[in-house]
Protein backbone atom coordinates (compact mmCIF):
# COMPACT_ATOMS: atom_id res chain seq x y z
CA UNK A 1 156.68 1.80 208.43
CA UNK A 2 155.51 3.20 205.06
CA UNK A 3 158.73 4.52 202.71
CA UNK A 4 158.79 7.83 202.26
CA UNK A 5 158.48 8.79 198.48
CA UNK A 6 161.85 9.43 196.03
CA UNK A 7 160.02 8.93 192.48
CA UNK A 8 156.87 9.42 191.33
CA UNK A 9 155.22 9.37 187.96
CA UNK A 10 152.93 12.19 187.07
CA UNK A 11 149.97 10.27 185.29
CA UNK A 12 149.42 13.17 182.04
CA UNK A 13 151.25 13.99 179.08
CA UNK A 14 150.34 17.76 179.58
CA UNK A 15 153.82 19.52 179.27
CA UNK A 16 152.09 22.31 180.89
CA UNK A 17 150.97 20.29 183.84
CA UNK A 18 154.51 19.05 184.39
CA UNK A 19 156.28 21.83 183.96
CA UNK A 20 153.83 23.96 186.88
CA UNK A 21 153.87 20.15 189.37
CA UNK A 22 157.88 20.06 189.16
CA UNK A 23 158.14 23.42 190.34
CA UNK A 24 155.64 23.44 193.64
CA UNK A 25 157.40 19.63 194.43
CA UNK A 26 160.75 21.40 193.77
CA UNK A 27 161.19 21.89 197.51
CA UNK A 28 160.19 18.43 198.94
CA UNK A 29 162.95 16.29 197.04
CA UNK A 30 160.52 14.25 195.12
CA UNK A 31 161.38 13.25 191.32
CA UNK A 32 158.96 13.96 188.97
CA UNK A 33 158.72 12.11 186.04
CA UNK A 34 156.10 12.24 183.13
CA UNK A 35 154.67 8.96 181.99
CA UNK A 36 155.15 9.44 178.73
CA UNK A 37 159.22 9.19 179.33
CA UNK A 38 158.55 6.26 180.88
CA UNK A 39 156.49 4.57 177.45
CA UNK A 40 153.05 5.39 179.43
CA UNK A 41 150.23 6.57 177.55
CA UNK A 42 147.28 8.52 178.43
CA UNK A 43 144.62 6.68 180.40
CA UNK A 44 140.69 6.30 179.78
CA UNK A 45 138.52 9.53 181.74
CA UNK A 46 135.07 8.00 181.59
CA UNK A 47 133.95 9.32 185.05
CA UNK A 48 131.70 12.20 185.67
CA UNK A 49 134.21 13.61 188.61
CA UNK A 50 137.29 14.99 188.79
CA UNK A 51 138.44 12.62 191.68
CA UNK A 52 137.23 9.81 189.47
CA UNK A 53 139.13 10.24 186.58
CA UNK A 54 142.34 11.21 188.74
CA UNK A 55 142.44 8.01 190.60
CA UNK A 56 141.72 6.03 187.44
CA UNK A 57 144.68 7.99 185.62
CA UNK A 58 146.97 6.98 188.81
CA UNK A 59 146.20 3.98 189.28
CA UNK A 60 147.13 3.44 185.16
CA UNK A 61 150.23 5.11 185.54
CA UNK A 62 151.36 3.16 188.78
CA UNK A 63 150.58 -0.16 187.24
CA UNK A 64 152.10 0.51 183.83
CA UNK A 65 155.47 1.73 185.88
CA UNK A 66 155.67 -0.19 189.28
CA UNK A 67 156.42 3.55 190.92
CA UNK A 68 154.25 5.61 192.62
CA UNK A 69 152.11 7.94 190.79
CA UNK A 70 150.01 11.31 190.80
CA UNK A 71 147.56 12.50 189.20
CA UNK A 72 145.28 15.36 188.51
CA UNK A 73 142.29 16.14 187.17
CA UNK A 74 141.42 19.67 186.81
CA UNK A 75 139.13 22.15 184.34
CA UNK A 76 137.26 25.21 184.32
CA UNK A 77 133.40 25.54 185.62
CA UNK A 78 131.17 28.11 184.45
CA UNK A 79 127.98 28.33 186.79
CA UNK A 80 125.79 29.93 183.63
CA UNK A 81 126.54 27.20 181.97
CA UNK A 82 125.51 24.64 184.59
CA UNK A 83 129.13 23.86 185.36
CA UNK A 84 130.58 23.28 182.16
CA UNK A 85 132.71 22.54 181.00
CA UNK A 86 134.09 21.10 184.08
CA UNK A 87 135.25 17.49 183.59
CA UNK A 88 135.19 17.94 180.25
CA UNK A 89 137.30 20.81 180.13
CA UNK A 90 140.09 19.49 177.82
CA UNK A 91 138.11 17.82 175.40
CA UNK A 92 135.07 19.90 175.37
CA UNK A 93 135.18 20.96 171.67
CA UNK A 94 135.78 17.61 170.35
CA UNK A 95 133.03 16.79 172.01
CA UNK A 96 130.77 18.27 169.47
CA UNK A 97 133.34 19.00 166.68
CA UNK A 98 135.74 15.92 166.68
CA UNK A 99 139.12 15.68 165.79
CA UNK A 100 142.20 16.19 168.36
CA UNK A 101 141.97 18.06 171.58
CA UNK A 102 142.94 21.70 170.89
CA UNK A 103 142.82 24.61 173.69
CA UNK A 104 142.10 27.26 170.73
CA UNK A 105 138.81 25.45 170.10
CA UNK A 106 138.47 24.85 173.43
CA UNK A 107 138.42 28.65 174.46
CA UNK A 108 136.40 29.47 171.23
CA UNK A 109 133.58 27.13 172.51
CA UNK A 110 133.54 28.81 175.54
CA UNK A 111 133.78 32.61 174.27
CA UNK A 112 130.98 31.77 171.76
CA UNK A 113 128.37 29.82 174.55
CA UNK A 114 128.72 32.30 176.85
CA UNK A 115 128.06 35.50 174.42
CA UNK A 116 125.30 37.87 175.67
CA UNK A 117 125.38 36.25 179.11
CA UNK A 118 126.06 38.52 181.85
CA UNK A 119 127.11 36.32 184.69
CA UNK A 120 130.43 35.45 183.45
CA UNK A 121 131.75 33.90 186.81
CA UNK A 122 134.27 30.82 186.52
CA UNK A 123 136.14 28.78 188.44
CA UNK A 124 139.17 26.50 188.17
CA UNK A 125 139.31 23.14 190.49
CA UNK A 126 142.11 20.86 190.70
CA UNK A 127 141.83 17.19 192.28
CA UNK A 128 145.69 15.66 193.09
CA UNK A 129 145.23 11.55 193.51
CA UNK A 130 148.62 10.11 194.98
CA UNK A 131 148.46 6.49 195.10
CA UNK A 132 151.82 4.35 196.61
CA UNK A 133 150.82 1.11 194.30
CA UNK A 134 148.47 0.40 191.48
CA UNK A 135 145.93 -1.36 194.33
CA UNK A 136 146.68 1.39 197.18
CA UNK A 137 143.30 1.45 199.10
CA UNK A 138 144.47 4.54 201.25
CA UNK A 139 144.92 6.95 197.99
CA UNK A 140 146.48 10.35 199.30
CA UNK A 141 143.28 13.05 198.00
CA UNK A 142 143.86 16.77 198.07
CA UNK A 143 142.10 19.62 195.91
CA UNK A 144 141.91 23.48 195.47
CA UNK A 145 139.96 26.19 193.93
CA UNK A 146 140.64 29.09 191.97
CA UNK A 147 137.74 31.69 191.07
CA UNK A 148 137.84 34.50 188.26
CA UNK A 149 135.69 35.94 185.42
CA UNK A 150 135.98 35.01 181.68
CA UNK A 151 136.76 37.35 179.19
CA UNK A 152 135.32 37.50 175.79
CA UNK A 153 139.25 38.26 174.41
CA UNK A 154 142.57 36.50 175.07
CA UNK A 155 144.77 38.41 176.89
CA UNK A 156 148.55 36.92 178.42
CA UNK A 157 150.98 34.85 176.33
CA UNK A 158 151.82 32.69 179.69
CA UNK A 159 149.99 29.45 180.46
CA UNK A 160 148.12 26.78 179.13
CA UNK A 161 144.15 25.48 178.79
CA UNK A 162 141.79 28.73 179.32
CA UNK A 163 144.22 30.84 181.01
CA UNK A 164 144.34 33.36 178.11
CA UNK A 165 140.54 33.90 178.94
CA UNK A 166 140.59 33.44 182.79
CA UNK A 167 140.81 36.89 184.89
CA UNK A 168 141.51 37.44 187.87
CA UNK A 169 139.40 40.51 189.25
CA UNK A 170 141.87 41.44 192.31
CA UNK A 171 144.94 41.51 189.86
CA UNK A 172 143.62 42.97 186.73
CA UNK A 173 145.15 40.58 185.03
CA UNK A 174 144.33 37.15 183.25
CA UNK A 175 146.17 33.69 184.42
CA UNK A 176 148.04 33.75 181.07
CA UNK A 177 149.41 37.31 182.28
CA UNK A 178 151.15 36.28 185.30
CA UNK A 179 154.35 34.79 185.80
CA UNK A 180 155.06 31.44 186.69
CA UNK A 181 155.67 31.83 190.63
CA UNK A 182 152.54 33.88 191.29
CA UNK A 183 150.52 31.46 189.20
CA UNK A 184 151.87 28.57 191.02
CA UNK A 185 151.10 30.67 194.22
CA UNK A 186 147.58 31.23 193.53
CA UNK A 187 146.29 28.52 191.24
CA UNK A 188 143.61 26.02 192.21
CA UNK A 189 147.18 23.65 191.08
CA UNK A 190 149.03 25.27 193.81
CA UNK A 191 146.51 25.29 196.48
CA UNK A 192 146.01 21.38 195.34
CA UNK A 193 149.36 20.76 195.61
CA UNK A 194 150.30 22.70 199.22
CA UNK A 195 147.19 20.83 200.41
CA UNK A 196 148.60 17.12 199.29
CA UNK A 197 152.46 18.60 200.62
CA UNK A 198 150.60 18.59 204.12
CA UNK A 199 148.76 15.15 203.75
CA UNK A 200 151.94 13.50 202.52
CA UNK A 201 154.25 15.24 205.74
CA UNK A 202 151.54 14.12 208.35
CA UNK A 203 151.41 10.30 206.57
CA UNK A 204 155.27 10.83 206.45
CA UNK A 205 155.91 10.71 202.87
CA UNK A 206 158.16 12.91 202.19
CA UNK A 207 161.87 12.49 202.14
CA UNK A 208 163.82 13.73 204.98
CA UNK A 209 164.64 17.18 205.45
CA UNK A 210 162.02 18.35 203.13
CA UNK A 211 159.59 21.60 202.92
């Protein structure tokens, strides 16, 4: 009979990533701990897909730690753009400019390739890659989406990545403008992370007397 889980390792360094994944596990009784507390550092992303590049960033974690681990891979897609910068997403200026990852050059890329373009459509997506051991061949795979518009200004203090630029039509207000419960709520994150809550309750996963 397969354990159910106590502590994982979430496979990023994003302090924005941890701090939204330790509140939706909150309620299951799961520890969350980032790698880096744990000496871990970032893994290699040379895949094209998002489930790629999370597996390959839990499996690095797991084996580096001995614990379970999660992982996700997420970014923004712009369909005028052809999808970009998807994968790419945190490291898409660098890309073409060098130097460190930065989400203010990030969002300037973004602001300045879609100028004069009038379908500004976007979408977030969010891949979650649980693996039990650094060889698991039954990884636990769950993902969500998360569609808005991108504005040409920053508007919201809140959040992380393009969020300052990401609206949401139905609110009237960007990612960056909402607070942290209705972005967990909504986000492709959240919808990631209630999906992989139900995988890991049906494989029985979680501990006892969780939610």
């Amino acid at each position: 009979m397969t354990a159910a889980l106590s502590r994982v390792v979430l496979a990023s360094g994003n302090a924005g990533k941890l701090r939204e994944m330790q509140a939706l596990l909150e309620a299951t009784g799961i520890e969350l701990v980032a790698q880096s507390a744990l000496g871990v550092g970032d893994a290699e992303e040379p895949f094209g897909t998002f489930v790629e590049n999370a597996l390959a960033k839990a499996r690095h974690a797991s084996r580096a730690t001995g614990l379970p681990a999660v992982a996700d891979d997420s970014g923004v897609c712009v369909p005028a753009l052809g999808g970009a910068p998807g994968v790419r997403s945190a490291r898409w200026a660098a890309d073409i400019e060098g130097g460190a990852r930065s989400d203010a050059a990030n969002n300037a890329r973004l602001v300045r390739e879609l100028a004069g373009r009038a379908d500004r459509s976007a979408f977030y997506y969010c891949v979650l890659v649980l693996v039990r051991s650094p060889a698991d061949p039954q990884p636990v795979i769950a993902d969500g989406l998360w569609y808005g518009e991108i504005l040409a200004e920053p508007r919201g203090a809140g959040g992380f990545g393009y969020d300052p630029h990401f609206l949401l039509p139905e609110l009237g207000r960007t990612a960056a403008e909402l607070d942290a419960a209705t972005k967990n709520r909504l986000s492709h994150r959240g919808r990631a992370m209630h999906a992989l809550r139900e995988r890991l309750a049906q494989a029985r996963l979680l501990p006892s007397g969780a939610t």
